[in-house]
C-alpha atoms as a PDB file:
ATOM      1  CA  UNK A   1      36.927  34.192  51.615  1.00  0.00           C
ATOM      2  CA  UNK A   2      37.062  37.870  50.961  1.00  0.00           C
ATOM      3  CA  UNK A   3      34.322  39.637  49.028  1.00  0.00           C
ATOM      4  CA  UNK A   4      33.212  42.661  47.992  1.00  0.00           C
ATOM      5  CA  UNK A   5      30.556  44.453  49.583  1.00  0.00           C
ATOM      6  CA  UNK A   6      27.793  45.062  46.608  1.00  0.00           C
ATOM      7  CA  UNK A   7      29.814  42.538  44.125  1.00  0.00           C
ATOM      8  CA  UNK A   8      27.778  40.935  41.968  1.00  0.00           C
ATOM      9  CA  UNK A   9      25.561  37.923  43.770  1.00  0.00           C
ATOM     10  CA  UNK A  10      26.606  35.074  41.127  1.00  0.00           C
ATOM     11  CA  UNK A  11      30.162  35.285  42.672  1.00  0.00           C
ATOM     12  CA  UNK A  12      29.305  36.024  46.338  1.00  0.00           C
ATOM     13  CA  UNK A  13      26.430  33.289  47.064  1.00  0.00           C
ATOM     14  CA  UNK A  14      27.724  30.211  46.158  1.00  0.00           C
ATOM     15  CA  UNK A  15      30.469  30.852  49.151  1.00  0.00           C
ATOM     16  CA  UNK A  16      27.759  32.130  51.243  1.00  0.00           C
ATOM     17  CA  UNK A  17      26.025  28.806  51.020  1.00  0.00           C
ATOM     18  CA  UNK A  18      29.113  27.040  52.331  1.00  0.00           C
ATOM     19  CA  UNK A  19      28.149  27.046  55.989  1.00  0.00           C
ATOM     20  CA  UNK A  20      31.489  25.971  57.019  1.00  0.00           C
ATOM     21  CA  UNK A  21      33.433  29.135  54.568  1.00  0.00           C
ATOM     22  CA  UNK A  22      33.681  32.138  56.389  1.00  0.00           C
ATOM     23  CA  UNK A  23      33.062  34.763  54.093  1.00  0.00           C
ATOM     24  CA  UNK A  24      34.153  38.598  54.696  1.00  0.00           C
ATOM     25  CA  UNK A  25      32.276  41.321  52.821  1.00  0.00           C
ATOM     26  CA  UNK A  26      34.299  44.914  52.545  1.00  0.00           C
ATOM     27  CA  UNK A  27      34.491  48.059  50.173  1.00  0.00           C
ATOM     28  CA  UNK A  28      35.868  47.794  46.879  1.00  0.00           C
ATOM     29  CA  UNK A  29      38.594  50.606  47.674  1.00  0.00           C
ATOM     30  CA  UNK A  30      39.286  48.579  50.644  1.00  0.00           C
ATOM     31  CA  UNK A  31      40.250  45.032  49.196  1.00  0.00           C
ATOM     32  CA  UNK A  32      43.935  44.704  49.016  1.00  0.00           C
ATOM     33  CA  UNK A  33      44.249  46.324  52.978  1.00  0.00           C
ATOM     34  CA  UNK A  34      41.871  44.048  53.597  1.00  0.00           C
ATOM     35  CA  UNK A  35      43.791  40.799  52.683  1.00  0.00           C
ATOM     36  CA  UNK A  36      45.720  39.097  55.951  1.00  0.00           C
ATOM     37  CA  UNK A  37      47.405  35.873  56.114  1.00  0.00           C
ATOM     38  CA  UNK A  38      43.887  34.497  57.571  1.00  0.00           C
ATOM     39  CA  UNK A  39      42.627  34.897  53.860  1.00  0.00           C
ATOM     40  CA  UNK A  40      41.904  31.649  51.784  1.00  0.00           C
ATOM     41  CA  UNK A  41      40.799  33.257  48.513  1.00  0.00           C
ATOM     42  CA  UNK A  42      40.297  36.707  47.411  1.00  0.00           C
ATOM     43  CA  UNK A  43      36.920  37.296  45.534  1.00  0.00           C
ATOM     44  CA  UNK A  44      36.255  40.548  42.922  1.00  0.00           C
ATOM     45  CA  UNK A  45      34.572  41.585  39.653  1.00  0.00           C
ATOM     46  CA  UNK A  46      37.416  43.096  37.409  1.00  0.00           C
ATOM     47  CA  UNK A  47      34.318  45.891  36.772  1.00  0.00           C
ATOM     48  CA  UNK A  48      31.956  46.165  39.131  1.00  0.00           C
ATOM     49  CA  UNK A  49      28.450  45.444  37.471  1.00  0.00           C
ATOM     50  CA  UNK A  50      26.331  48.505  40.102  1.00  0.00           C
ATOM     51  CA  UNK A  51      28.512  51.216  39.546  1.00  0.00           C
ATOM     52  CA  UNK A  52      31.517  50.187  36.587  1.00  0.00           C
ATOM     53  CA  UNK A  53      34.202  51.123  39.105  1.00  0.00           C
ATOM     54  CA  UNK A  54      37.658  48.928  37.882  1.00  0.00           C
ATOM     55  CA  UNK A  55      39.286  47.065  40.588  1.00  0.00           C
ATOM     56  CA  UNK A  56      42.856  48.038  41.495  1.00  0.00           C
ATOM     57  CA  UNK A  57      43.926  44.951  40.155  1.00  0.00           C
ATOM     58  CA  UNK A  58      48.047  45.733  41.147  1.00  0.00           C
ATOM     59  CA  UNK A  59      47.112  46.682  44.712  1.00  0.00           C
ATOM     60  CA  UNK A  60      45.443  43.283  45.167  1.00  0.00           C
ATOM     61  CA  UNK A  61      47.685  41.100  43.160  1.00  0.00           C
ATOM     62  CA  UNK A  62      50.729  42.487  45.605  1.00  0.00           C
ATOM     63  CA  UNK A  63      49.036  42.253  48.767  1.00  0.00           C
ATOM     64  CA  UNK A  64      47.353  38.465  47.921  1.00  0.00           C
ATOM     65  CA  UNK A  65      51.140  37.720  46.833  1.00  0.00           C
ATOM     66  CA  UNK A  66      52.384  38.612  50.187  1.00  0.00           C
ATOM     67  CA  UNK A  67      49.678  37.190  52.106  1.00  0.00           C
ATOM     68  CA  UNK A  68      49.646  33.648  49.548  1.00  0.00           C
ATOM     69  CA  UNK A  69      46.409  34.378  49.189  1.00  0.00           C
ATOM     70  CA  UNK A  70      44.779  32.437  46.187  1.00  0.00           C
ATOM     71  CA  UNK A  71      43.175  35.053  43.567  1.00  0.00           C
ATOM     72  CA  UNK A  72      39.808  34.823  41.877  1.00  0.00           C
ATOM     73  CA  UNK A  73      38.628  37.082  39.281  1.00  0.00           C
ATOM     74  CA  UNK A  74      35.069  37.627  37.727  1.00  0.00           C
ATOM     75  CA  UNK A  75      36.052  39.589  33.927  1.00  0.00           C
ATOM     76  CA  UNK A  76      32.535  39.393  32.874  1.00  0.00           C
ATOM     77  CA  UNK A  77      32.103  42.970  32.856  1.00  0.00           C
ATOM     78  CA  UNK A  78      35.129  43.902  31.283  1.00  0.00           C
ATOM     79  CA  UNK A  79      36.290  40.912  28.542  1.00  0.00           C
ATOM     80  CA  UNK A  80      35.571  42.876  25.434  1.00  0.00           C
ATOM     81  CA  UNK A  81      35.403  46.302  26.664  1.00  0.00           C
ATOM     82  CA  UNK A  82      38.860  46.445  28.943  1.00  0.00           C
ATOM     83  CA  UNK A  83      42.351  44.563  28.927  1.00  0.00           C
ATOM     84  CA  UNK A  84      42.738  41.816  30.818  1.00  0.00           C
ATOM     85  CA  UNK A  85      45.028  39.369  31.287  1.00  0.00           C
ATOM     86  CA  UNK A  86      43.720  36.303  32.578  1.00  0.00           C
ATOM     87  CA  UNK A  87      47.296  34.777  33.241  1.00  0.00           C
ATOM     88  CA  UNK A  88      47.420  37.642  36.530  1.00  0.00           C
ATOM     89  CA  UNK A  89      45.124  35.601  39.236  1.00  0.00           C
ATOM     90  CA  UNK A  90      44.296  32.049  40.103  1.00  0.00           C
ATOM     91  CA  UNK A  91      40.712  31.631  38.611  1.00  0.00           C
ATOM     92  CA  UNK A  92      39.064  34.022  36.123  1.00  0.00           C
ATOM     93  CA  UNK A  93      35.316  33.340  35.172  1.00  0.00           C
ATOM     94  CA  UNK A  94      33.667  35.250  32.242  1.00  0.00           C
ATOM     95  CA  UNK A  95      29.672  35.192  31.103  1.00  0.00           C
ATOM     96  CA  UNK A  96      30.156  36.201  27.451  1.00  0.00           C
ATOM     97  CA  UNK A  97      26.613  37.693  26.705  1.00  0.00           C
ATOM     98  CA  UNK A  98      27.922  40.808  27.897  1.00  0.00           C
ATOM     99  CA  UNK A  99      30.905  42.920  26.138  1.00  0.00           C
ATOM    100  CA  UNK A 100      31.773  40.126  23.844  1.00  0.00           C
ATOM    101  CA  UNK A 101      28.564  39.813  22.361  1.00  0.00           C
ATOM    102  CA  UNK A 102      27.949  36.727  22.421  1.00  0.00           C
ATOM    103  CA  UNK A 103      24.588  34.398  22.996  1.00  0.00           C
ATOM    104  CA  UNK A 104      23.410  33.712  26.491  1.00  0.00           C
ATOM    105  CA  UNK A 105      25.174  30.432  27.551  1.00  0.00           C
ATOM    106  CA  UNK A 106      28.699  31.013  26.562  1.00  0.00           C
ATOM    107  CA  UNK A 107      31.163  30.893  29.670  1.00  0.00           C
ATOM    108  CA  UNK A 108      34.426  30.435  30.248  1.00  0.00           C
ATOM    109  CA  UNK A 109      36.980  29.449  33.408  1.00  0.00           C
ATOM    110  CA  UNK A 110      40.786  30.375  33.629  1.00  0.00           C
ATOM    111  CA  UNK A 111      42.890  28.451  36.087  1.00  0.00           C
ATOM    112  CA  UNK A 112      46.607  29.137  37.282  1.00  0.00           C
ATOM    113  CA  UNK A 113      48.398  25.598  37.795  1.00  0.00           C
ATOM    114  CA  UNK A 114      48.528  25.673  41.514  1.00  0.00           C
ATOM    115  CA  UNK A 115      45.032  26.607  42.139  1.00  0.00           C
ATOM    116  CA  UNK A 116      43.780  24.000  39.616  1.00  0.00           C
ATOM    117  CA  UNK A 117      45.218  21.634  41.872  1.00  0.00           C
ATOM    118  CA  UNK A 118      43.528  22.701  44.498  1.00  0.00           C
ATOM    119  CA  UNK A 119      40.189  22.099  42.942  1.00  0.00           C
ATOM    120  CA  UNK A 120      37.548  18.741  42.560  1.00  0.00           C
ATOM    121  CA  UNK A 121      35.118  18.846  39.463  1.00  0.00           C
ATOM    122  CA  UNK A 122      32.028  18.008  40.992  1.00  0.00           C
ATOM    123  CA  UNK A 123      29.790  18.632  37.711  1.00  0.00           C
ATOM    124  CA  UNK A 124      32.440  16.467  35.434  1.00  0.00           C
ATOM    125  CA  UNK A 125      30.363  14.758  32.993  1.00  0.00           C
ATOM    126  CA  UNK A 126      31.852  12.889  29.690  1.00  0.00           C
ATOM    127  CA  UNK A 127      32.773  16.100  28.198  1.00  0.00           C
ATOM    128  CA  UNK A 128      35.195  16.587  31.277  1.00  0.00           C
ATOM    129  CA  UNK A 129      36.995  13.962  29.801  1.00  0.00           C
ATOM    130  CA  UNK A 130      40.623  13.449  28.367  1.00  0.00           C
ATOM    131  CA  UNK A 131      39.060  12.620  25.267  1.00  0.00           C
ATOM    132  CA  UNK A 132      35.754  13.295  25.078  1.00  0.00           C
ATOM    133  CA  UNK A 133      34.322  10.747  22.640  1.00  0.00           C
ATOM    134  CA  UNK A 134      35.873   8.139  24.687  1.00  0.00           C
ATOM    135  CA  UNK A 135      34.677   9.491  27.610  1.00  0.00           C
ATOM    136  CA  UNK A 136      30.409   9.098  27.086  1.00  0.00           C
ATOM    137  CA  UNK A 137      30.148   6.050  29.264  1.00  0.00           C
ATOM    138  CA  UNK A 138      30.953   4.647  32.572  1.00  0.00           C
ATOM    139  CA  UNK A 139      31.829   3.579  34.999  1.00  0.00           C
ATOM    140  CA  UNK A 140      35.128   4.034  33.878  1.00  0.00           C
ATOM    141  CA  UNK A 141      36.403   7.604  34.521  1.00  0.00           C
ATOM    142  CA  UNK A 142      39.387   9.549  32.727  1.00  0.00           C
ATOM    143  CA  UNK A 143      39.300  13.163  33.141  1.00  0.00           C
ATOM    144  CA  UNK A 144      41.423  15.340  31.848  1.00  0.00           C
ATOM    145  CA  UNK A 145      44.640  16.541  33.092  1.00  0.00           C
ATOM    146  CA  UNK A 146      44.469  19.963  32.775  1.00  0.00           C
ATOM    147  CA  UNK A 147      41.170  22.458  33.839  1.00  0.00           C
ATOM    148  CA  UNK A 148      39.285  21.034  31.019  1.00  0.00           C
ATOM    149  CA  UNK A 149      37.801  18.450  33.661  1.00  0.00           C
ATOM    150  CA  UNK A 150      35.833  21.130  34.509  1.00  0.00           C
ATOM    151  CA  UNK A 151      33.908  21.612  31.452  1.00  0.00           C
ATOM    152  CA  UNK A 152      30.243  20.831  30.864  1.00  0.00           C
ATOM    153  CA  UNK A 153      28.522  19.515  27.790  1.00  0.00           C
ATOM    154  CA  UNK A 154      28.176  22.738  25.575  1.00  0.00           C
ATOM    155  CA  UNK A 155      24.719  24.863  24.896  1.00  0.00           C
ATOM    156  CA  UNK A 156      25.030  23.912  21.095  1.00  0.00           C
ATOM    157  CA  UNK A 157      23.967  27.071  19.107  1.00  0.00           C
ATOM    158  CA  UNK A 158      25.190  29.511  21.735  1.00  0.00           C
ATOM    159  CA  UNK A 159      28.372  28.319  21.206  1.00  0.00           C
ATOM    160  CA  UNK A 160      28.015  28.681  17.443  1.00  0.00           C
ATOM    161  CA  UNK A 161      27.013  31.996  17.518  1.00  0.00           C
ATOM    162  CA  UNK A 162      29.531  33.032  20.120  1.00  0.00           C
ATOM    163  CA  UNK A 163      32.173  31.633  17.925  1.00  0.00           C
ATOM    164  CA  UNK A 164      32.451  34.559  15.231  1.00  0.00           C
ATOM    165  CA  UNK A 165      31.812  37.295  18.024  1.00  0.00           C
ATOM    166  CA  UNK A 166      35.071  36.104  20.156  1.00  0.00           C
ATOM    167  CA  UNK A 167      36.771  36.150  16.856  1.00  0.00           C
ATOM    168  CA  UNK A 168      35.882  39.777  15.993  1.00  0.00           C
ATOM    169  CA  UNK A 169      36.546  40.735  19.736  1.00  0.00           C
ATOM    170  CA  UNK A 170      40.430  38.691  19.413  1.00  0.00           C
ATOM    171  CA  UNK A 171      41.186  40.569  16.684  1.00  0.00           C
ATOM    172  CA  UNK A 172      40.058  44.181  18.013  1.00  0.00           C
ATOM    173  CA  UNK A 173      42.964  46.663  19.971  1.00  0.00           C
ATOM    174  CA  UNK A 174      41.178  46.404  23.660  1.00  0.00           C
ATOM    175  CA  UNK A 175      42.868  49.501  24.516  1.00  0.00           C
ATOM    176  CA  UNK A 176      41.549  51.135  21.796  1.00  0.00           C
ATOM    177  CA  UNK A 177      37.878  49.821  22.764  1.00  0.00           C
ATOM    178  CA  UNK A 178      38.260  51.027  26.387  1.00  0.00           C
ATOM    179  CA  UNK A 179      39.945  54.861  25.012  1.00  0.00           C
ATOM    180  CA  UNK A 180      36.761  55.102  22.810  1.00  0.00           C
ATOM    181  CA  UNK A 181      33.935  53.935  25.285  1.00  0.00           C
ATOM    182  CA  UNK A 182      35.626  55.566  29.075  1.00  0.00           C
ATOM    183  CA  UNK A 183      35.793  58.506  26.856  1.00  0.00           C
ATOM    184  CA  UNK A 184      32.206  58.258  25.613  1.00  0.00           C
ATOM    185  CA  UNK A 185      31.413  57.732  29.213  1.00  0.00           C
ATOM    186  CA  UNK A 186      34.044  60.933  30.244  1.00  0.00           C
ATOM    187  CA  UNK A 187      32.163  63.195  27.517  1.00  0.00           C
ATOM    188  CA  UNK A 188      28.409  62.544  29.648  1.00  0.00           C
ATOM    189  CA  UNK A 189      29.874  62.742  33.076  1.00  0.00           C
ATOM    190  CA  UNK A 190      30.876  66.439  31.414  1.00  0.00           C
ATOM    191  CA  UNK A 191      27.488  67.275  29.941  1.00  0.00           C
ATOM    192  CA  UNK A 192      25.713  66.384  33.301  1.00  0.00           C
ATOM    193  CA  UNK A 193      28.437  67.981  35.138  1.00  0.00           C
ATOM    194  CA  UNK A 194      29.379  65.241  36.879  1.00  0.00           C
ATOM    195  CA  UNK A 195      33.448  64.470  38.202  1.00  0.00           C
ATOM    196  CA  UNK A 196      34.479  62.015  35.238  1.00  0.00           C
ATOM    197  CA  UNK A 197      34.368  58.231  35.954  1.00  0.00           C
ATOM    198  CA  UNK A 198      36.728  57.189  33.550  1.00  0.00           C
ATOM    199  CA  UNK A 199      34.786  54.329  32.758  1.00  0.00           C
ATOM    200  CA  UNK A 200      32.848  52.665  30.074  1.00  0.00           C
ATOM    201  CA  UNK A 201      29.943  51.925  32.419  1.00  0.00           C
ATOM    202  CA  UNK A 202      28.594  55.296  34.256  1.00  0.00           C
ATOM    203  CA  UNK A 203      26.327  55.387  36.973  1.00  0.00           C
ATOM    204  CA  UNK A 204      24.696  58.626  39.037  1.00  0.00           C
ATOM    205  CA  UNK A 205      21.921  58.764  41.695  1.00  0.00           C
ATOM    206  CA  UNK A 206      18.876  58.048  40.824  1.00  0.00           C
ATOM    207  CA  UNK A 207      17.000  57.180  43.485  1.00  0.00           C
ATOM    208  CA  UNK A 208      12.824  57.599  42.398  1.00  0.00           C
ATOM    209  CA  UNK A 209      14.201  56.659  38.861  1.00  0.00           C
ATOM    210  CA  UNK A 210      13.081  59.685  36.956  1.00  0.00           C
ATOM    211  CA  UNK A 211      16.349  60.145  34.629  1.00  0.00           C
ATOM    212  CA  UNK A 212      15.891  56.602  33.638  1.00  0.00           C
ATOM    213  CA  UNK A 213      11.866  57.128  32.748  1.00  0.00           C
ATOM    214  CA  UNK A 214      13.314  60.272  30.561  1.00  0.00           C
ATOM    215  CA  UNK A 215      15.371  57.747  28.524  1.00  0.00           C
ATOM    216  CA  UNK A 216      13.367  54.898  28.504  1.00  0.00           C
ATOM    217  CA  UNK A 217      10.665  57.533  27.125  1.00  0.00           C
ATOM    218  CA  UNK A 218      13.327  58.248  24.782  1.00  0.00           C
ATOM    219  CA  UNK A 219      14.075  55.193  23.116  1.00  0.00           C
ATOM    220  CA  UNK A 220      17.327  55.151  24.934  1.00  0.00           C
ATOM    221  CA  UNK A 221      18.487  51.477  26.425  1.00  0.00           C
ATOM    222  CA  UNK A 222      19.364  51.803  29.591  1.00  0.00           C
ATOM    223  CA  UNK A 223      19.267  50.448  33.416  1.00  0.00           C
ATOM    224  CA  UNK A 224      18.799  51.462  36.927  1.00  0.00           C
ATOM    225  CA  UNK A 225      20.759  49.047  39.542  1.00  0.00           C
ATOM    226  CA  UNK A 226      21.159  49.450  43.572  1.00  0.00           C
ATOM    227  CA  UNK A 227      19.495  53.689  43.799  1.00  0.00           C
ATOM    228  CA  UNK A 228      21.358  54.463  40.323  1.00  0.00           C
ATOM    229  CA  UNK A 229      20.545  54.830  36.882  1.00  0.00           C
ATOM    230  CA  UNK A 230      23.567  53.243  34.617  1.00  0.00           C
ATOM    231  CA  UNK A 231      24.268  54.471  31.242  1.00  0.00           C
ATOM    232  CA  UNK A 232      27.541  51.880  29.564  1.00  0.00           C
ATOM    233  CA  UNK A 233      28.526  52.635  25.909  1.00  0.00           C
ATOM    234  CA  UNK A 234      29.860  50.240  23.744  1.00  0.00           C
ATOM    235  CA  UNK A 235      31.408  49.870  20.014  1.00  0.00           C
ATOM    236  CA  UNK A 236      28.340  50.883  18.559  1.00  0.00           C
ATOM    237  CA  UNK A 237      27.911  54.538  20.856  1.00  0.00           C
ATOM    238  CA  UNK A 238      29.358  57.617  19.061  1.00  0.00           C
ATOM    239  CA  UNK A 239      28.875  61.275  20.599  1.00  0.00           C
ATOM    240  CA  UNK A 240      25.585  61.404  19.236  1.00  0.00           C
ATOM    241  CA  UNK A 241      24.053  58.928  21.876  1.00  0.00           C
ATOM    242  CA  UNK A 242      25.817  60.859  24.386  1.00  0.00           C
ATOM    243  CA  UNK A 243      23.976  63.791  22.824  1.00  0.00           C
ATOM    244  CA  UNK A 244      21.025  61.994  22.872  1.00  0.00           C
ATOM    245  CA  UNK A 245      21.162  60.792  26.441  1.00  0.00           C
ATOM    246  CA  UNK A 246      21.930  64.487  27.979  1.00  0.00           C
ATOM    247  CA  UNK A 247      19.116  66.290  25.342  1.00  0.00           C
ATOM    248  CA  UNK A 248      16.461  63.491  27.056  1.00  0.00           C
ATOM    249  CA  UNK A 249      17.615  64.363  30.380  1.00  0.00           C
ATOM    250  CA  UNK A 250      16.814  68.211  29.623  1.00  0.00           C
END
């Protein structure tokens, strides 16, 4: 497995677990070189949750492609926010009760054909089945044929309240979310006089976490994660939060 050094831990320790997977940890800029024909499975966050940097995603597609090296892709910080096109990589997983807005307990699992066959459902329960009513008791077992075997019985209300969020979210222009919040997050890399990150999610040292106590002071939600304070604007931000954010800071 290949991984990326500071990735999120949700995607990185259930390999490290493994005993018997040999995991590889390097930069994010240094992914796709990083790929050799020794490489099982190629591990990333579309965004990276520390710092909001955006994976080369064509860089690593090509060199996985000539390497056959299976592609896995974690979109939980960028469904909602950024495009993305599931249908690009062998396994996507996305945590809704970020971008899109949605209750904790919402997930979701994207698998190309030939990796699905590569895969056992070990958690497949009788809503893994081909038809789930049918599929409540044992010891019979009929799963499902396609990468709905890998389902688990549903949190209920999350799902309910998730439901009219993903609609909003399908029916949005994505490229017009990521124009409005990068350049939300362009416009305070400017008033701190920063090098612009292009990126909804931005991050500067912060080491003591003084600029963070300024906002937090302020009434102004934000985070510090691995040294740095991150600042991520979303449909809601207009300039004046930016405002806001740079005036506490002063």
């Amino acid at each position: 497995m290949l991984c990326v050094d500071g990735d999120f831990s949700s995607i990185v320790f259930p390999f490290l677990e493994r005993k018997a997977i040999r995991v590889r940890n390097v930069p994010l800029a240094a992914l796709a070189e990083s790929i050799t024909d020794d490489t099982w499975l190629v591990v990333f966050s579309h965004v990276q949750s520390a710092t909001g940097q955006v994976a080369d995603v064509a860089a690593i597609l090509e060199a996985a492609g000539a390497h056959e090296t299976y592609t896995f892709c974690d979109t939980t910080q960028s469904a909602g926010v950024h495009p993305v096109d599931a249908s690009l990589f062998d396994a996507t997983v996305c945590h809704s009760y970020k971008w899109l807005c949605s209750p904790r307990g919402v997930a979701f699992l994207t698998l190309s054909e030939r990796f699905d066959a590569q895969l056992t459902p070990l958690q497949a329960g009788w809503y893994a089945g081909d038809d789930v009513w049918k599929s409540c008791y044992g010891p019979q077992i009929h799963l499902a044929a396609n990468a709905r075997r890998f389902d688990v019985s549903p949190a209920w209300p999350a799902w309910v309240g998730a439901e009219p969020a993903i609609r909003m979210f399908s029916e949005l222009d994505i490229d017009e979310v990521w124009a409005l919040t990068s350049g939300l997050g362009d416009a305070l890399c400017d008033g701190l006089g920063i090098p612009q990150q292009h990126q909804a999610i931005v991050t500067w040292a912060d080491p003591d976490g003084r600029d963070l106590g300024k906002l937090i002071a302020a009434g102004i939600k934000a985070s510090g994660r691995a040294g740095r304070l991150r600042a991520s604007f979303h449909l809601w931000n207009d300039e004046s939060d930016v405002a806001a954010v740079l005036a506490a800071l002063r």
